[in-house]
Protein backbone atom coordinates (compact mmCIF):
# COMPACT_ATOMS: atom_id res chain seq x y z
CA UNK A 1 0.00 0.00 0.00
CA UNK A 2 1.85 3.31 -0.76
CA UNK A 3 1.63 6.12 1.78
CA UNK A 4 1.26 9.65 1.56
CA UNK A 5 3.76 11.76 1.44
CA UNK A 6 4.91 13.95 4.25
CA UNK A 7 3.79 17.11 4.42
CA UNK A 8 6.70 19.72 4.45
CA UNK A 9 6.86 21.05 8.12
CA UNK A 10 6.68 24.59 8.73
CA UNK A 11 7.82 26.52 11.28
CA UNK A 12 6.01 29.89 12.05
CA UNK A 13 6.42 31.60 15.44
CA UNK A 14 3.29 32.51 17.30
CA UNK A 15 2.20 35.69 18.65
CA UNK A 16 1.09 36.67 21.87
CA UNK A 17 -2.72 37.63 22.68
CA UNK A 18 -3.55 39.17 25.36
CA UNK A 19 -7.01 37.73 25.33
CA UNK A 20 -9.10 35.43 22.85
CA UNK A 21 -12.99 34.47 22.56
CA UNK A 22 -11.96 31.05 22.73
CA UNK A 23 -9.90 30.79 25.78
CA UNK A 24 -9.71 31.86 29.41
CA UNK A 25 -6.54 33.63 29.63
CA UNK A 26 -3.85 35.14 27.43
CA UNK A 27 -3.29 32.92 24.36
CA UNK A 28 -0.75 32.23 21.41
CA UNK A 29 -1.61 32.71 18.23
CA UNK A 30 -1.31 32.57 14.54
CA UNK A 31 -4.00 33.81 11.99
CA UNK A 32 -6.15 30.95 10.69
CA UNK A 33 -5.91 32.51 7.13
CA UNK A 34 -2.17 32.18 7.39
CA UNK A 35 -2.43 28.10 8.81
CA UNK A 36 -4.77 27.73 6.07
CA UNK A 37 -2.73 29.26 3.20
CA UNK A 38 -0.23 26.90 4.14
CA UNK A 39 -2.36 24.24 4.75
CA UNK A 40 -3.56 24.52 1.07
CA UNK A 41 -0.13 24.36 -0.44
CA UNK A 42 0.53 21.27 1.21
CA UNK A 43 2.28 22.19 4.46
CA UNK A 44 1.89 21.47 7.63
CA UNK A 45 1.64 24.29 9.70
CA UNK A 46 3.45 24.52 13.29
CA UNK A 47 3.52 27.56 16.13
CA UNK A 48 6.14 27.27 17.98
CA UNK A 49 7.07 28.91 21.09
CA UNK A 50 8.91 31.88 21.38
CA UNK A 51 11.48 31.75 24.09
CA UNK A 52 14.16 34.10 25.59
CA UNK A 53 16.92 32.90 22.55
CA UNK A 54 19.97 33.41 25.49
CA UNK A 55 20.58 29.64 26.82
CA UNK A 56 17.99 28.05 24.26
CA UNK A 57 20.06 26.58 20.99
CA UNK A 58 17.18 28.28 18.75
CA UNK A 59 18.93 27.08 15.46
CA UNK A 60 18.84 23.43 17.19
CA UNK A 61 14.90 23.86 17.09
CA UNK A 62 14.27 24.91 13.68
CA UNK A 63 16.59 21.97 12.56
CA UNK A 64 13.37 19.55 13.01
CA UNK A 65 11.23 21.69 10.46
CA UNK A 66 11.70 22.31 6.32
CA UNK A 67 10.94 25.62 5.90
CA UNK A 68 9.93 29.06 7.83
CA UNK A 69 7.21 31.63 7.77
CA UNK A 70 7.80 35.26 10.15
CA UNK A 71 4.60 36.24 10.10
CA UNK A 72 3.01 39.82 10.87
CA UNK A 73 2.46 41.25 14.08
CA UNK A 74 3.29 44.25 16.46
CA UNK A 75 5.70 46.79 16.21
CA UNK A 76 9.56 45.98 16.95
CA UNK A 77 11.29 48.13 19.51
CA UNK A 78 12.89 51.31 17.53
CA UNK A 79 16.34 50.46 19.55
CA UNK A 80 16.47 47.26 17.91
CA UNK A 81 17.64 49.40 14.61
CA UNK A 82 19.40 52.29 16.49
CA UNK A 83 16.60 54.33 16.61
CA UNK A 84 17.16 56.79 19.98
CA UNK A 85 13.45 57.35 20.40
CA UNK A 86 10.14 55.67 19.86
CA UNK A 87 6.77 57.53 17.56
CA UNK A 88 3.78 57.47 19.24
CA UNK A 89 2.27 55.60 17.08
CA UNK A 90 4.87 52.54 18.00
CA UNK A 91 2.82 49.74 19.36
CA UNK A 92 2.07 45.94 21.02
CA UNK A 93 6.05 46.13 21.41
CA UNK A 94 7.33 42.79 23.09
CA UNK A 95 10.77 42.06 23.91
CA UNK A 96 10.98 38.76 24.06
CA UNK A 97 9.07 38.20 20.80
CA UNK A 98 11.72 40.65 19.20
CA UNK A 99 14.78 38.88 20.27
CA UNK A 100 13.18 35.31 19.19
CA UNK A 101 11.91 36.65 15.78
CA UNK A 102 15.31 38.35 15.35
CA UNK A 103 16.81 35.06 16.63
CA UNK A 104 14.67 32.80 14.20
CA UNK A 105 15.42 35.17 10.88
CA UNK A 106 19.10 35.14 11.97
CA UNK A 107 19.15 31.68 11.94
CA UNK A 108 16.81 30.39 9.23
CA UNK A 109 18.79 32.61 6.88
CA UNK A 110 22.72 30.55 7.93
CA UNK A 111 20.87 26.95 8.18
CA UNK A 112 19.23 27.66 4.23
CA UNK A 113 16.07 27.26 5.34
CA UNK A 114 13.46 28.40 2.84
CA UNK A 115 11.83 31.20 4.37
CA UNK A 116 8.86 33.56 3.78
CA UNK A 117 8.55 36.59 5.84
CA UNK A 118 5.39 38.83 6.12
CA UNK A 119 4.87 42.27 6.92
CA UNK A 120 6.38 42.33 10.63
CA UNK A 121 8.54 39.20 9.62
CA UNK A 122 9.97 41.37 6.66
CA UNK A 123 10.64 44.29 9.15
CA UNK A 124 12.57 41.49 11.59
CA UNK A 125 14.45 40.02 8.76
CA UNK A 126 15.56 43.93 6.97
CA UNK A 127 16.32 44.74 10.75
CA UNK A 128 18.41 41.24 11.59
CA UNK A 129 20.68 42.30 8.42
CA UNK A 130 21.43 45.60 9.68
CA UNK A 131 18.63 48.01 7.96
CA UNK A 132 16.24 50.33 9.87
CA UNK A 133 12.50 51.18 9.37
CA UNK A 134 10.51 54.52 8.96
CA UNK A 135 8.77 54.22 12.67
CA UNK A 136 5.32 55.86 11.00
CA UNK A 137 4.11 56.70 7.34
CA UNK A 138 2.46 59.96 8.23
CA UNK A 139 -1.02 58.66 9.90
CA UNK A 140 -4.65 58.34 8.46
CA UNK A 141 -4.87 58.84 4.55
CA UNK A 142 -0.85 58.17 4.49
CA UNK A 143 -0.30 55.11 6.12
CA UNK A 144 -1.39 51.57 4.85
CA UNK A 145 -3.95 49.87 7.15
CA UNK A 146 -7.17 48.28 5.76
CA UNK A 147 -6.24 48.77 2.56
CA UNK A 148 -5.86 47.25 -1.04
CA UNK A 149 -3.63 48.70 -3.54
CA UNK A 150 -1.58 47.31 -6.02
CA UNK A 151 2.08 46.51 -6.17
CA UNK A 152 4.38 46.06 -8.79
CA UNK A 153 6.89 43.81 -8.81
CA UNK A 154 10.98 43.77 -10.46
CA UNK A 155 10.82 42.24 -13.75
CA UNK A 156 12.92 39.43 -13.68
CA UNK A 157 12.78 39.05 -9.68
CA UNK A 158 11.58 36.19 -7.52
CA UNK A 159 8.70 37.25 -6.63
CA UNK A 160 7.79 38.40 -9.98
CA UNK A 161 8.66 34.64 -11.00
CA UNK A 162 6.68 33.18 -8.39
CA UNK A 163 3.48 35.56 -8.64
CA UNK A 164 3.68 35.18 -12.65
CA UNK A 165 2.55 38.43 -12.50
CA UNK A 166 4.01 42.39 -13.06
CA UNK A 167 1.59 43.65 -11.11
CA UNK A 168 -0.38 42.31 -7.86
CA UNK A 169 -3.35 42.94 -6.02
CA UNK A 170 -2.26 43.61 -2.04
CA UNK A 171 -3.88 43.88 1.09
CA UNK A 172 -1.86 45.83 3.42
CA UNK A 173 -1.92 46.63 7.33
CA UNK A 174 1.34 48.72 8.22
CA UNK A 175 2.23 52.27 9.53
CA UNK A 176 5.70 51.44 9.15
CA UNK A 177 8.17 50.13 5.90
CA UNK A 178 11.66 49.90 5.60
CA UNK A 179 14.15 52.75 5.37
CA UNK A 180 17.79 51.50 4.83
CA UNK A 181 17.55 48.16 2.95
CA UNK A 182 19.64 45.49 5.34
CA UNK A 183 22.61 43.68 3.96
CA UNK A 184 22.61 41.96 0.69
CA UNK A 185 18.71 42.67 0.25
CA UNK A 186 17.32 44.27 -2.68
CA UNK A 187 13.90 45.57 -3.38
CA UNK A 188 11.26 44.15 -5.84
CA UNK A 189 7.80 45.50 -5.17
CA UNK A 190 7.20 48.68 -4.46
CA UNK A 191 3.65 50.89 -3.81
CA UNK A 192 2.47 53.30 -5.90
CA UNK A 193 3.41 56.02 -3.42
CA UNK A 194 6.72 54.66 -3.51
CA UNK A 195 6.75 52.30 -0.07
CA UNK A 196 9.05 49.15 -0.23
CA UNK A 197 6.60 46.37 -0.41
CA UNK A 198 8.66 43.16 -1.42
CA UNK A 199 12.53 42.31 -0.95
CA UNK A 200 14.67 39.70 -1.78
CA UNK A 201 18.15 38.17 -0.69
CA UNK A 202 21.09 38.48 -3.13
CA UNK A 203 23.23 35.81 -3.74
CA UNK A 204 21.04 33.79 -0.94
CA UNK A 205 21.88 29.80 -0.49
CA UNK A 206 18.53 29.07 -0.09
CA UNK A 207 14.72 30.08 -1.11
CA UNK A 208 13.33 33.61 0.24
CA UNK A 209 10.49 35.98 -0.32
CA UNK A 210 9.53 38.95 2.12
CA UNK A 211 6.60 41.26 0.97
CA UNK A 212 5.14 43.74 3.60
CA UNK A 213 1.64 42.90 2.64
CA UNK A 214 -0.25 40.33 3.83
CA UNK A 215 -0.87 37.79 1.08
CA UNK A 216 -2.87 35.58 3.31
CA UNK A 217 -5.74 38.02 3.47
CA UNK A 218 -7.00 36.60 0.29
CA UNK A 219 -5.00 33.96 -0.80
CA UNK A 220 -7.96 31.85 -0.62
CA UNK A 221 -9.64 34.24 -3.77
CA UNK A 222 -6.45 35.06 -5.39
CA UNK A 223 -4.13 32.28 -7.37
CA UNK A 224 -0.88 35.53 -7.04
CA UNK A 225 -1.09 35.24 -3.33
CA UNK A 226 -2.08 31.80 -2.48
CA UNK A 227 1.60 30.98 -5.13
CA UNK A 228 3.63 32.87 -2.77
CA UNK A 229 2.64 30.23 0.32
CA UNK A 230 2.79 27.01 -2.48
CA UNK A 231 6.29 28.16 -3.49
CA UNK A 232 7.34 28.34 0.27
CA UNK A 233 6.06 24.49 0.71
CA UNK A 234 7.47 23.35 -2.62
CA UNK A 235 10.80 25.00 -1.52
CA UNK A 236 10.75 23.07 1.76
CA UNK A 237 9.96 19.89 0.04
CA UNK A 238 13.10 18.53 -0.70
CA UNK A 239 15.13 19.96 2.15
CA UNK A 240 14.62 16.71 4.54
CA UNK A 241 15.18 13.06 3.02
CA UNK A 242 12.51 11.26 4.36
């Protein structure tokens, strides 16, 4: 009798909730449309546990998985690029899900790992490679929550290749984007107003995509968005012999 194959295990760090309808007390979570895009690609999604990295071998933990997905969440801590001071607009800052995010990104990116990062994850990876961030886009009418705009995307890049498009259809919650690009990555998607909305690695060993939208918001409508989590689990695939 011939089995099915294993699904591709993939990684993605949860985030911390202060409260949720389902639960008692303070939870960890992920977004069910992000599971779910992965889920449909043929992944199996896993949270895992973010943990002070200092005397936990974080690299050691992601060895178990094939691939890795930062996903979105609060703001990171202005220090963590150099910035002196924090905007008011800076918020759900947690340390200890900045130094595992930085932690995971740093290490994902040395083990070759394919990795997708998304919106916050983008901001953790430019910032674990040295760049900074704009802290806020200029408020309501300027910055880009709740909305849908399109992108376009570096002929020739990546993401271009994997969207098989030159122009895609995002859905966007940020007040922040990146301001110095970090080491070795290059843009490919930007706004129409200009904001950095997709990077890549140069001369990478292994498979990564960042975009600062959040292609999970309608992946499940949208073949461009739903590629970006299939190329993540077909990237993973052969990365463990099973």
């Amino acid at each position: 009798m011939s089995r099915t194959p294993a699904r591709p295990l993939i990684a993605i760090p949860s985030r911390f909730s202060a409260t949720t309808s389902a639960l008692r007390y303070a939870a960890e979570v992920n977004a069910r449309a992000l599971v779910e895009a992965v889920w449909r690609a043929g992944g199996e999604p896993a949270s895992i546990h973010p943990v002070d990295p200092a005397g936990h071998d974080v690299a050691a933990r992601l060895a178990r998985f094939d691939g890795v997905l930062l996903p979105g969440g609060g703001d990171l801590a202005p220090h963590r690029y150099g910035a002196a001071d924090a905007h008011d607009s800076v918020y759900d800052v947690d340390d200890l899900q900045d130094d595992f995010d930085l932690e995971v990104a740093r290490r994902t990116l040395e083990s070759g790992l394919p990795l997708l990062a998304i919106c916050r994850g983008l901001q953790v990876v430019n910032t674990a490679l040295g760049g900074t961030l704009h802290q806020d886009m200029g408020g309501p009418g300027q910055d880009h929550r709740h909305v849908r705009h399109p992108v376009c995307l570096a002929p020739g890049s990546a993401l271009a290749e994997i969207a098989r498009v030159d122009k895609a259809e995002a859905s966007c919650y940020h007040h922040q984007h990146i301001d110095r690009l970090g080491e070795g990555l290059t843009v490919t998607a930007r706004a129409a107003d200009g904001t950095i909305e997709g990077v890549e690695l140069t001369g990478g060993a292994s498979w990564f995509a960042a975009v600062q939208w959040h292609p999970e918001d309608t992946a499940h409508e949208d073949p461009v968005q739903q590629r970006l989590f299939d190329a993540l689990v077909e990237a993973a695939r052969p990365s463990r012999i099973r």
